[in-house]
N, C-alpha and C. Protein backbone atom coordinates (compact mmCIF):
# COMPACT_ATOMS: atom_id res chain seq x y z
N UNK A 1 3.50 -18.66 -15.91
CA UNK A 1 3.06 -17.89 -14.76
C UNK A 1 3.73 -16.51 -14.80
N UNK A 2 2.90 -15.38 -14.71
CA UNK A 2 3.66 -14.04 -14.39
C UNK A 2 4.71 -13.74 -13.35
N UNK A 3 5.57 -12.60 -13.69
CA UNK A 3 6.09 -12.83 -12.16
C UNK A 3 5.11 -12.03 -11.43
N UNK A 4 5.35 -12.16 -10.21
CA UNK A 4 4.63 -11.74 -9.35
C UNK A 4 5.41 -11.49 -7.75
N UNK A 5 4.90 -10.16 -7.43
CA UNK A 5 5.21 -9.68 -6.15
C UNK A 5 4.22 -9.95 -4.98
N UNK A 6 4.75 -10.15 -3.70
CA UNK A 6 4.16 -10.43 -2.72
C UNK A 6 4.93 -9.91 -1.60
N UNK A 7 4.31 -8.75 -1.13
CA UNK A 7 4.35 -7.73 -0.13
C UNK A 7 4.60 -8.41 1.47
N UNK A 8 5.28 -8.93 2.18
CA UNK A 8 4.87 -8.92 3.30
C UNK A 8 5.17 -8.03 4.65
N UNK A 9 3.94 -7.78 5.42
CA UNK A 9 3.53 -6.56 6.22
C UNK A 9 3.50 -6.98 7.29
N UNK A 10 4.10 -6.58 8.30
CA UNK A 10 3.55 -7.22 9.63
C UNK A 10 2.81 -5.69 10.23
N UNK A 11 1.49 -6.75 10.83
CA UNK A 11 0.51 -5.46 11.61
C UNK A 11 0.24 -5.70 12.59
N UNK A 12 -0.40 -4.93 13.29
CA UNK A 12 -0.24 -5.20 14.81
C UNK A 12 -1.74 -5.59 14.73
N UNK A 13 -2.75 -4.93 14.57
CA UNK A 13 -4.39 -5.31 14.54
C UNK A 13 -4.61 -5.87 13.06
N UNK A 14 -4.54 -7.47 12.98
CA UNK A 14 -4.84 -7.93 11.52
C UNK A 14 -6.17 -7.64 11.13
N UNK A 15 -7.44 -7.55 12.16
CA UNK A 15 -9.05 -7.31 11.69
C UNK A 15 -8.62 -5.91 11.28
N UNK A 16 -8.36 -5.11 11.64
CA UNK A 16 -8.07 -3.57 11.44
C UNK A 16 -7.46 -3.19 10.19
N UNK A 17 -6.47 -3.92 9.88
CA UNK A 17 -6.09 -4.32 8.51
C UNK A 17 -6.12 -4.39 7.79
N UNK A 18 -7.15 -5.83 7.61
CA UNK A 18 -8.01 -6.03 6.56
C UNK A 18 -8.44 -5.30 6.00
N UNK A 19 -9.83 -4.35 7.20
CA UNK A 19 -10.46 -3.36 6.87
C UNK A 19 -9.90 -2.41 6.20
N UNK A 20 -8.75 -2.40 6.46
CA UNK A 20 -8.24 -1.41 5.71
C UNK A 20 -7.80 -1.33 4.31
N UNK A 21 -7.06 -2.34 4.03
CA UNK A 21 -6.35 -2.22 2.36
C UNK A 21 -7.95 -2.97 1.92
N UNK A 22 -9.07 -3.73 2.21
CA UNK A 22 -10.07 -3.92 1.35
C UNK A 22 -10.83 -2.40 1.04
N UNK A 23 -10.63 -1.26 2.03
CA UNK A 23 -11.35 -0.03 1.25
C UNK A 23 -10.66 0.46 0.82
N UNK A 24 -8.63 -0.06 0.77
CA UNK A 24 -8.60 1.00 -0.54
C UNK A 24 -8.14 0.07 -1.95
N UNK A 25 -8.98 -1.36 -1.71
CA UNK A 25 -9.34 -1.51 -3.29
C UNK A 25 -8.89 -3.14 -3.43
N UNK A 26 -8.27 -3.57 -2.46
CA UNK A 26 -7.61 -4.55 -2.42
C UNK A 26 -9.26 -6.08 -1.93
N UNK A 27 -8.75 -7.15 -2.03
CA UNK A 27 -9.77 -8.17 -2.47
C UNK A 27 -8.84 -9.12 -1.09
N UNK A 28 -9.64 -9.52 -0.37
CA UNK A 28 -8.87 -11.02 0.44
C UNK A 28 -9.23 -11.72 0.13
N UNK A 29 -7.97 -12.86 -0.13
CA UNK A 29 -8.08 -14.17 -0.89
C UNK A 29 -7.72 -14.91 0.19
N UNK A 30 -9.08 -15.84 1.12
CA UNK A 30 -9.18 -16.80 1.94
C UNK A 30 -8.79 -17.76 1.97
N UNK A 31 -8.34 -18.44 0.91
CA UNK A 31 -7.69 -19.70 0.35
C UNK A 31 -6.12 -19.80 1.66
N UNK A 32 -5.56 -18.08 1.30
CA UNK A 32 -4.37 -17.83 2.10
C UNK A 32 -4.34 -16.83 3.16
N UNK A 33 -5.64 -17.28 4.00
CA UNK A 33 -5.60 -16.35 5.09
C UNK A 33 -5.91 -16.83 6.19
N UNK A 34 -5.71 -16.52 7.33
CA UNK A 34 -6.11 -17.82 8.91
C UNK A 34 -5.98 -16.50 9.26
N UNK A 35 -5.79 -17.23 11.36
CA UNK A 35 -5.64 -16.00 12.36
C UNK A 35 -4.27 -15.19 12.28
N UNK A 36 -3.71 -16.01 11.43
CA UNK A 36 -2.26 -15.34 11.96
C UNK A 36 -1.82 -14.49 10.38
N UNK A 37 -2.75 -14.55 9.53
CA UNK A 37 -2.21 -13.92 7.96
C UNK A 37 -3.79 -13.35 7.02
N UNK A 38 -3.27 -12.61 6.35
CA UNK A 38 -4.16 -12.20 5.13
C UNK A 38 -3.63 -11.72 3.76
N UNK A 39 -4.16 -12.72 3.09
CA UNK A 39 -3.69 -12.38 2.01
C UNK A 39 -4.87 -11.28 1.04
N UNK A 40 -4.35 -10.25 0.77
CA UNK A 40 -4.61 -9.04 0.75
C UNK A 40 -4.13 -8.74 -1.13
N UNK A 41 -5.50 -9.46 -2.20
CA UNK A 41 -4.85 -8.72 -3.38
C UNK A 41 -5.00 -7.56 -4.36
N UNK A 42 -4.40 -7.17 -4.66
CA UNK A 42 -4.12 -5.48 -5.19
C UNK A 42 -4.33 -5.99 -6.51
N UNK A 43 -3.77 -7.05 -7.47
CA UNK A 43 -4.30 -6.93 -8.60
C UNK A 43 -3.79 -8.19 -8.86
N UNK A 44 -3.75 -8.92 -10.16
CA UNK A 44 -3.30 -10.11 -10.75
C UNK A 44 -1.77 -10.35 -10.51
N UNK A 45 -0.79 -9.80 -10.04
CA UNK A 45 0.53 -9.52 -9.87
C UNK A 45 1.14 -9.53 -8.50
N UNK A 46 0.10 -8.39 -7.85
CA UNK A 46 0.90 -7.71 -6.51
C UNK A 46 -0.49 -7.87 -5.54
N UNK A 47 0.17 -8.80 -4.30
CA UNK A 47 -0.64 -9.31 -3.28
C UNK A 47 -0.10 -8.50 -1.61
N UNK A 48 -0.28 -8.18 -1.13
CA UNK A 48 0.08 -7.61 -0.01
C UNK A 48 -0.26 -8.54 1.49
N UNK A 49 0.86 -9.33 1.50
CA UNK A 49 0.85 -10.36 2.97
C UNK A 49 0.49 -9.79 3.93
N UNK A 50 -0.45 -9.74 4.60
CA UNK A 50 -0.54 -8.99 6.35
C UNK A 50 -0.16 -10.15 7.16
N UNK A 51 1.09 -10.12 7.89
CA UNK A 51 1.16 -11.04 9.05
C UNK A 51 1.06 -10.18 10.64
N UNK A 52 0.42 -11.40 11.45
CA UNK A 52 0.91 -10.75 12.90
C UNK A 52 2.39 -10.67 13.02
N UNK A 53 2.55 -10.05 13.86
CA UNK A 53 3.75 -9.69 14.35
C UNK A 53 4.64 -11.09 14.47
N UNK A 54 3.87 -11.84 15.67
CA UNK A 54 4.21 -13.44 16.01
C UNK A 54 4.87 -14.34 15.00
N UNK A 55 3.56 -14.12 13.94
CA UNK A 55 3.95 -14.61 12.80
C UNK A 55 4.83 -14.34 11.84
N UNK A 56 5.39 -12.71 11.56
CA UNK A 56 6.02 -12.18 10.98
C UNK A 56 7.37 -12.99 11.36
N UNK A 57 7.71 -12.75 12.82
CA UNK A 57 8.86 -13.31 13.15
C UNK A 57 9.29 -14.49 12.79
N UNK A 58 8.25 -15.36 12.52
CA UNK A 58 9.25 -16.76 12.17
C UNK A 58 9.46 -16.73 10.80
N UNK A 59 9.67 -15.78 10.13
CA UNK A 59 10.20 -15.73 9.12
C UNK A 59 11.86 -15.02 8.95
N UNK A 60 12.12 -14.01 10.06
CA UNK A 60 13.68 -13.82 10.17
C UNK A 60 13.83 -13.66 11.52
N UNK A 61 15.01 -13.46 11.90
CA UNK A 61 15.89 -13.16 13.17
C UNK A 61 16.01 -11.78 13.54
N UNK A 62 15.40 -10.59 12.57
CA UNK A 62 15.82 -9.10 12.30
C UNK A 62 14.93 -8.89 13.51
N UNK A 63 14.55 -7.48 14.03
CA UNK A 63 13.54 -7.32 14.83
C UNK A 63 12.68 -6.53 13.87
N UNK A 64 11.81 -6.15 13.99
CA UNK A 64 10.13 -6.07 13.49
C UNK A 64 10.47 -4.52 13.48
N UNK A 65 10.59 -4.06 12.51
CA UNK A 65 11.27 -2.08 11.97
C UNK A 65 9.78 -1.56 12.89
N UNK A 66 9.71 -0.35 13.45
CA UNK A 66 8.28 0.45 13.46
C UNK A 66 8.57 1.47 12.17
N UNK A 67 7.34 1.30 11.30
CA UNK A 67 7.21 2.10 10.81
C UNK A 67 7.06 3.69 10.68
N UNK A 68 6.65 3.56 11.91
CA UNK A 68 6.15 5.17 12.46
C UNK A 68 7.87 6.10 13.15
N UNK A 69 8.58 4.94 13.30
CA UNK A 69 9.64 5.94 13.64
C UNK A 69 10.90 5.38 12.36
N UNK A 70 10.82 5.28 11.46
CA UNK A 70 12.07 4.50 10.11
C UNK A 70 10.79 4.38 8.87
N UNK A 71 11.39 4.62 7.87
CA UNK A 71 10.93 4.33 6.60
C UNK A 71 12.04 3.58 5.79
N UNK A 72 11.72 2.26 5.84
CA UNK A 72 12.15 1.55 5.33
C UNK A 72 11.69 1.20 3.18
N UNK A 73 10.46 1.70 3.27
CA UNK A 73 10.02 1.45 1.96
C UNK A 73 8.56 2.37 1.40
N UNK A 74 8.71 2.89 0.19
CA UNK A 74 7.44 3.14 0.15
C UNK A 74 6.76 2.83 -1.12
N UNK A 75 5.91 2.39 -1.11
CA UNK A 75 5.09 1.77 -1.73
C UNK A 75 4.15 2.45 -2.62
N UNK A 76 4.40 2.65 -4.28
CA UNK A 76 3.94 3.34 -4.80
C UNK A 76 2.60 2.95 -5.77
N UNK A 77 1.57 3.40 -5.74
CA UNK A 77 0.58 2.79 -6.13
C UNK A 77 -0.20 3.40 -7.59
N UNK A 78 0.03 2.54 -9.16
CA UNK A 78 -0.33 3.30 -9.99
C UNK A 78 -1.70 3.34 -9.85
N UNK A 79 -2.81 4.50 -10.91
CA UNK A 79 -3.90 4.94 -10.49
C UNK A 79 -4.08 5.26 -11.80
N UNK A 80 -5.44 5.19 -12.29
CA UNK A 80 -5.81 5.55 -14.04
C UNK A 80 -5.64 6.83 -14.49
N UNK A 81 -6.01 7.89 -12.94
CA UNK A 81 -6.48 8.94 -13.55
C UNK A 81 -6.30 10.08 -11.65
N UNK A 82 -6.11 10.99 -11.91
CA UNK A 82 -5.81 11.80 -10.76
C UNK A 82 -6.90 11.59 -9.92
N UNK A 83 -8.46 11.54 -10.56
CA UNK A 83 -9.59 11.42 -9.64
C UNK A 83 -9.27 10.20 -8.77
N UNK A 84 -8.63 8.77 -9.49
CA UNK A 84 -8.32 7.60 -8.71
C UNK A 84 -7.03 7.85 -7.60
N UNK A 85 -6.79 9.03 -7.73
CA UNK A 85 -5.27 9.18 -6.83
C UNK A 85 -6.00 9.32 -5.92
N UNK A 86 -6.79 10.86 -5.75
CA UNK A 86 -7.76 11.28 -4.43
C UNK A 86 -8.69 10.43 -4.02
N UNK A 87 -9.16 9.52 -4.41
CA UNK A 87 -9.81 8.55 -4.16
C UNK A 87 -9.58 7.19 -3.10
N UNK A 88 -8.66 6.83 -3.86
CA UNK A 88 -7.95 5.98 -3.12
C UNK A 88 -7.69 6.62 -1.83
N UNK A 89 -6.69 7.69 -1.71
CA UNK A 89 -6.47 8.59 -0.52
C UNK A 89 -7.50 9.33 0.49
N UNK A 90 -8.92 9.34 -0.05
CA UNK A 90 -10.06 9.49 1.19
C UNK A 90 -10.19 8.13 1.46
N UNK A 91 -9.91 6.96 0.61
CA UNK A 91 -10.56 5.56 1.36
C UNK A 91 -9.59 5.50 2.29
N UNK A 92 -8.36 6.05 2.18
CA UNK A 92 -7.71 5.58 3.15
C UNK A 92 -7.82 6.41 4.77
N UNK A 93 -8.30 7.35 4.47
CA UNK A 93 -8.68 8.57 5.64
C UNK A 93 -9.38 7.82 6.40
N UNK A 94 -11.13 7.59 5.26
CA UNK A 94 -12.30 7.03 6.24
C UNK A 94 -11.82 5.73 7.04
N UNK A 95 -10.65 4.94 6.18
CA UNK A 95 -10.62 3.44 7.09
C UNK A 95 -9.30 3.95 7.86
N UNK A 96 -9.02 4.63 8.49
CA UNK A 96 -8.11 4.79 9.33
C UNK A 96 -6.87 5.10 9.29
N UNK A 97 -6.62 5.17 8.06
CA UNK A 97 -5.00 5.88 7.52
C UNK A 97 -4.56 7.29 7.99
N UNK A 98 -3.21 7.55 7.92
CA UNK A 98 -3.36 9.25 8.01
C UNK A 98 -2.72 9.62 6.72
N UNK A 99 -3.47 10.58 6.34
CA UNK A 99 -3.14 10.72 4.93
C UNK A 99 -2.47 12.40 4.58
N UNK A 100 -1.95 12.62 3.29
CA UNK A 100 -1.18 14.04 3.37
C UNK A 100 0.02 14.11 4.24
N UNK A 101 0.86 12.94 4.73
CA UNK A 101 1.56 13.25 5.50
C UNK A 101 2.48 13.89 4.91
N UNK A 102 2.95 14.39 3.70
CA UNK A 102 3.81 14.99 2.85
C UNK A 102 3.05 15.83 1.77
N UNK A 103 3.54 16.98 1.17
CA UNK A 103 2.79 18.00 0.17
C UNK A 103 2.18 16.82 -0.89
N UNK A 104 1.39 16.87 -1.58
CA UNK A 104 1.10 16.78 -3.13
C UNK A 104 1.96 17.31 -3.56
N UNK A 105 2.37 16.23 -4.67
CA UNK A 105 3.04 16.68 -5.63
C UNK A 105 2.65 16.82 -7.14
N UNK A 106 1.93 17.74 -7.49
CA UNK A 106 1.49 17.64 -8.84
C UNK A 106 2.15 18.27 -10.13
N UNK A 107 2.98 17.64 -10.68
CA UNK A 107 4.08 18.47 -12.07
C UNK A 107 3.66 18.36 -13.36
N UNK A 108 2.05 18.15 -12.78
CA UNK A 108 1.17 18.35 -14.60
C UNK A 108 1.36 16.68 -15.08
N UNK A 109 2.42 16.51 -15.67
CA UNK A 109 2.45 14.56 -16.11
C UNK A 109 2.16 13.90 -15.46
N UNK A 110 2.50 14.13 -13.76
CA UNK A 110 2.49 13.08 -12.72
C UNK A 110 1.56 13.83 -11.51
N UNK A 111 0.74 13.29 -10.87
CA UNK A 111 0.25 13.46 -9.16
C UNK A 111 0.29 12.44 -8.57
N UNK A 112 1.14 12.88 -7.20
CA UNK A 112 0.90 11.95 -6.40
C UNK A 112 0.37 12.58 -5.09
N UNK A 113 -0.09 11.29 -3.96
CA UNK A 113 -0.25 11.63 -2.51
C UNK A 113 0.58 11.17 -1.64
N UNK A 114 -0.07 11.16 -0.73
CA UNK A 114 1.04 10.15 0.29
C UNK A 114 0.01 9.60 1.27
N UNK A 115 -0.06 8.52 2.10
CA UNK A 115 -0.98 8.00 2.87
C UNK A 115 -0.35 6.98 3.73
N UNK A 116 -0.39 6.60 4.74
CA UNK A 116 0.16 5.66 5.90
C UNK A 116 -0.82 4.61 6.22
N UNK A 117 -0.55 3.24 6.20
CA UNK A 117 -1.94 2.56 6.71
C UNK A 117 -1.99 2.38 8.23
N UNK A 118 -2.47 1.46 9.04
CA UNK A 118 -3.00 1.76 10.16
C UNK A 118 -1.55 1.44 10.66
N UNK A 119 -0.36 0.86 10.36
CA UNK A 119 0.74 0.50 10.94
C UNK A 119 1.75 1.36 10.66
N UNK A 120 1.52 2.63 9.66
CA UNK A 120 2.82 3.79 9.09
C UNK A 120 3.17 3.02 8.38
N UNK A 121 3.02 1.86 7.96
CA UNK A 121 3.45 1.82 6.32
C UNK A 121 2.97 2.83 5.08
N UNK A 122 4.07 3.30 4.35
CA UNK A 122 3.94 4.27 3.50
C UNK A 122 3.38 4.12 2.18
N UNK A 123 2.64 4.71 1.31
CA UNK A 123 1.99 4.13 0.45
C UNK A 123 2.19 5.71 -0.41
N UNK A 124 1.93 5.69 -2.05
CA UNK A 124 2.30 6.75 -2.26
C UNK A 124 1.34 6.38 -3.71
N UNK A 125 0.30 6.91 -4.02
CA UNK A 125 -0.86 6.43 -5.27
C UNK A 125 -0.75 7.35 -6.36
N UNK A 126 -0.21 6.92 -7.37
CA UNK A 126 0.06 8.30 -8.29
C UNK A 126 -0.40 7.88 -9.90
N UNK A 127 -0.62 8.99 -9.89
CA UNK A 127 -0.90 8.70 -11.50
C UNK A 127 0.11 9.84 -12.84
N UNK A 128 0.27 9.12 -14.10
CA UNK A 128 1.15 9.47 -14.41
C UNK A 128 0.46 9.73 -15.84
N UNK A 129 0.62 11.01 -16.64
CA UNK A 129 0.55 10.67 -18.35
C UNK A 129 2.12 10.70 -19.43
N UNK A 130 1.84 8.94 -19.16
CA UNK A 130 2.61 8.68 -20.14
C UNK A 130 2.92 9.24 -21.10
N UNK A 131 2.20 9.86 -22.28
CA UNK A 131 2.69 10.36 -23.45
C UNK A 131 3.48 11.40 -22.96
N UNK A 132 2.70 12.35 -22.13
CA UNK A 132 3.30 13.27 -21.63
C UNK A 132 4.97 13.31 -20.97
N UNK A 133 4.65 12.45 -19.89
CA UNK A 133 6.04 12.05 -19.51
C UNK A 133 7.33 11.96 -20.65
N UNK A 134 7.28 10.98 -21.50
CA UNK A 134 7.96 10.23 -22.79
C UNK A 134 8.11 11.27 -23.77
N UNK A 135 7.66 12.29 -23.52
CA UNK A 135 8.11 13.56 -24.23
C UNK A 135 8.96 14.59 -23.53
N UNK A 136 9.50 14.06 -22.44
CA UNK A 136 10.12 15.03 -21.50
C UNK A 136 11.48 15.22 -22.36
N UNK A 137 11.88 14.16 -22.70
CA UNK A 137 13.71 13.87 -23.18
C UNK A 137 13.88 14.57 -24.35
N UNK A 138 12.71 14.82 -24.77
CA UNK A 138 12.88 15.85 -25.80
C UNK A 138 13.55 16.96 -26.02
């Protein structure tokens, strides 16, 4: 078995949610999803848990971070090609994200964006050319 990462998110509107990481690319896998969760996957590896809040909690004693006022993490998302950076980043506009909350950063090897989903979780979609990069140390 690969390893594998599994994201968990607590959101406040789980239908809202959904909607959301499925337009920017992500697949729900019903097998692991009810009223209180969605399992939300990004690719063969990395799955992104949406819990309610309710639900979030019975998993620790911490209180529930807001995203919108602490950044606790951000979440960087590889992309094939710069067109897939901007891409990703209008899906996230039309389904309710706010997006650009920070400059573009484009240094020729690498672009990235920045985008928030409907809860200010931070998301950051970049694409990179390797060869390019791997010639920096040069």
């Amino acid at each position: 078995m690969p390893k594998m990462i599994f994201v968990n998110l607590p959101v406040k509107d789980l239908a809202a949610s959904i909607r959301f990481y499925e337009a920017i690319g992500c697949r729900k896998n019903e097998q692991f999803s009810d009223e209180n969760a969605a399992s939300m996957v990004w690719s063969d590896t990395i799955t992104f848990q949406l819990l309610t809040h309710d639900y979030f909690k019975t998993f620790t004693a911490k209180p529930i971070a807001n995203p919108r006022e602490a950044t606790g993490m951000l979440f960087a998302l590889s992309r094939d090609s710069r067109e897939e950076v901007d891409a990703i980043t209008e899906a996230a506009a039309a389904a309710g994200g706010k997006v650009d909350i920070r400059d573009r950063q484009d240094m020729g090897f690498m672009y990235v964006r920045t985008f928030e989903d409907p809860d200010g979780h931070v998301f950051e979609p970049m694409w990179m050319d390797m060869e390019a990069a791997s010639g920096m140390d040069e």
